[in-house]
Protein backbone atom coordinates (compact mmCIF):
# COMPACT_ATOMS: atom_id res chain seq x y z
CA UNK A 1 181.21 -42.92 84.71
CA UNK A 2 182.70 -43.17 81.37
CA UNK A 3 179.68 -42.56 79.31
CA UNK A 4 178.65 -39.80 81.34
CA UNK A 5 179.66 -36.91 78.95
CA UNK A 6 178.14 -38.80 76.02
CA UNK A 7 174.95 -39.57 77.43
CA UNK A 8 175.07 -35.81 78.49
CA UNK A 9 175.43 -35.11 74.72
CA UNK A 10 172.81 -37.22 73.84
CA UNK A 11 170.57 -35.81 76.23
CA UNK A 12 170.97 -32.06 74.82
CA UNK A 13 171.30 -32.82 71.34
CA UNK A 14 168.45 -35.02 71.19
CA UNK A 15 165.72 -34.04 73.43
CA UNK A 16 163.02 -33.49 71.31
CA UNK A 17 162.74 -37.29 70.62
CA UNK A 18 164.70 -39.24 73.99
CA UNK A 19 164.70 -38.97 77.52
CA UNK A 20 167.94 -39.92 79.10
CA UNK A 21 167.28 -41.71 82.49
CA UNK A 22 169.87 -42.66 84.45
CA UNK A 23 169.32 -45.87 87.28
CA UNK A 24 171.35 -46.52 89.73
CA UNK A 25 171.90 -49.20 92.17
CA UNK A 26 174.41 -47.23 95.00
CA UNK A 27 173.30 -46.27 98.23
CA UNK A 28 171.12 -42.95 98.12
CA UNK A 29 174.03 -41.04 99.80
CA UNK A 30 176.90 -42.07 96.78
CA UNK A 31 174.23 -41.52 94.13
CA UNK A 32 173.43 -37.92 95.46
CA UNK A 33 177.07 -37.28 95.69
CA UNK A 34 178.22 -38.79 92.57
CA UNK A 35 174.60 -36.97 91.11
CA UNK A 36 176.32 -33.74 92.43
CA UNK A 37 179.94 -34.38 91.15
CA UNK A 38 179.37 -35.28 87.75
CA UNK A 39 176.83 -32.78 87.05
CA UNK A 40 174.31 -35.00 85.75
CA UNK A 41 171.13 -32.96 84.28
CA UNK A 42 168.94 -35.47 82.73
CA UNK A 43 167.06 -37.62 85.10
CA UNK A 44 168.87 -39.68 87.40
CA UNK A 45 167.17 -42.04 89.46
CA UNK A 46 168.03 -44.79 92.31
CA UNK A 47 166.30 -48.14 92.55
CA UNK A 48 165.95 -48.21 95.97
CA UNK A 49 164.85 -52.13 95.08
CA UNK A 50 168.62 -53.18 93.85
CA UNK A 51 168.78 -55.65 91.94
CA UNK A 52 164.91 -56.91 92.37
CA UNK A 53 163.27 -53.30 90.89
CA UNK A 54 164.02 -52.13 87.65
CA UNK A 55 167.06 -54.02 87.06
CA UNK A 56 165.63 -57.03 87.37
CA UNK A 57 162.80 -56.24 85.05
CA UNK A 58 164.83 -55.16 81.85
CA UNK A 59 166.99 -58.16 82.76
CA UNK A 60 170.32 -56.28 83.83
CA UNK A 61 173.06 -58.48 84.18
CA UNK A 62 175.95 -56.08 83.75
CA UNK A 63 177.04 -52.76 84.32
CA UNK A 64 176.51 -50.26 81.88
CA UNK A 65 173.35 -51.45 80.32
CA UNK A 66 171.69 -49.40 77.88
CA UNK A 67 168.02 -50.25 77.69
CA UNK A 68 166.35 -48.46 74.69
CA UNK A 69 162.50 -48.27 75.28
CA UNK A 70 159.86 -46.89 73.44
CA UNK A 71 156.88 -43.96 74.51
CA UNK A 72 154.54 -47.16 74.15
CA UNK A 73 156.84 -49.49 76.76
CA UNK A 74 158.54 -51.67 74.18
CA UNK A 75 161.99 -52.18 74.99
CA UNK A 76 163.75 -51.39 70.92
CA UNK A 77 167.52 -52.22 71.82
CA UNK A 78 169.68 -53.30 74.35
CA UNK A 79 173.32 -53.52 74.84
CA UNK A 80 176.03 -53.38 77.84
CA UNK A 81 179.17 -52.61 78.05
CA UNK A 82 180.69 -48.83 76.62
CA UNK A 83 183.03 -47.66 74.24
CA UNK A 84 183.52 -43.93 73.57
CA UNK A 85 182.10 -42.80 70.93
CA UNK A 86 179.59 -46.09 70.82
CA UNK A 87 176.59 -44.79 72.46
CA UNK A 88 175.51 -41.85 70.57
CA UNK A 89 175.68 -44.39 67.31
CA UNK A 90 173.49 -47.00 69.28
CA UNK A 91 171.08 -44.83 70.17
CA UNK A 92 170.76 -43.64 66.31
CA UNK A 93 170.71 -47.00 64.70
CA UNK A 94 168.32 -48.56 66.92
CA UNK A 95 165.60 -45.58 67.07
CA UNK A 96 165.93 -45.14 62.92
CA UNK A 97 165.40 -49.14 63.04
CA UNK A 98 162.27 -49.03 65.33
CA UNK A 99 160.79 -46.14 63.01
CA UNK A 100 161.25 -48.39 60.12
CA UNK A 101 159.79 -51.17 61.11
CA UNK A 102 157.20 -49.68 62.95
């Protein structure tokens, strides 16, 4: 819930190169709600698998995990946990590091 406003910012400022997807793992009717009260606008979606969906296959052991992946499927960067102020910088440093190496 913390990194909502940031991944918001992210999300605006940098559309024309990242889609912000949000997963989550609540029951439909607390994701809806919390969907609703937080006024999340990029896509938010609910892994009606838990923990043996999309979790499972990017490895998610902890909550927040930022999963980084490119338009060809190649997960770039990973990291869990949040900070403020720590995502927006993540999100730089690993996409200028893909497009460097790549």
């Amino acid at each position: 819930v913390m990194s909502i406003p940031e991944m918001g910012q992210i999300a605006e400022q940098m559309a024309d190169s990242v889609a912000v997807v949000s997963i989550s793992l609540d029951p439909l009717n607390v994701w809806e709600k919390a969907t609703m009260k937080h006024g999340i606008k990029w896509h938010s979606w609910n892994d009606l698998k838990q923990e043996n969906g999309i979790f499972a296959h990017f490895g998610v052991k902890a909550y927040p995990t930022y999963v980084l992946v490119s338009p060809d499927g190649i997960v770039i960067a990973s990291k869990s946990g949040y900070r403020e102020g720590s995502l927006t910088g993540f999100v730089k440093d690993a996409i200028e590091k893909h497009n460097k190496n790549n």
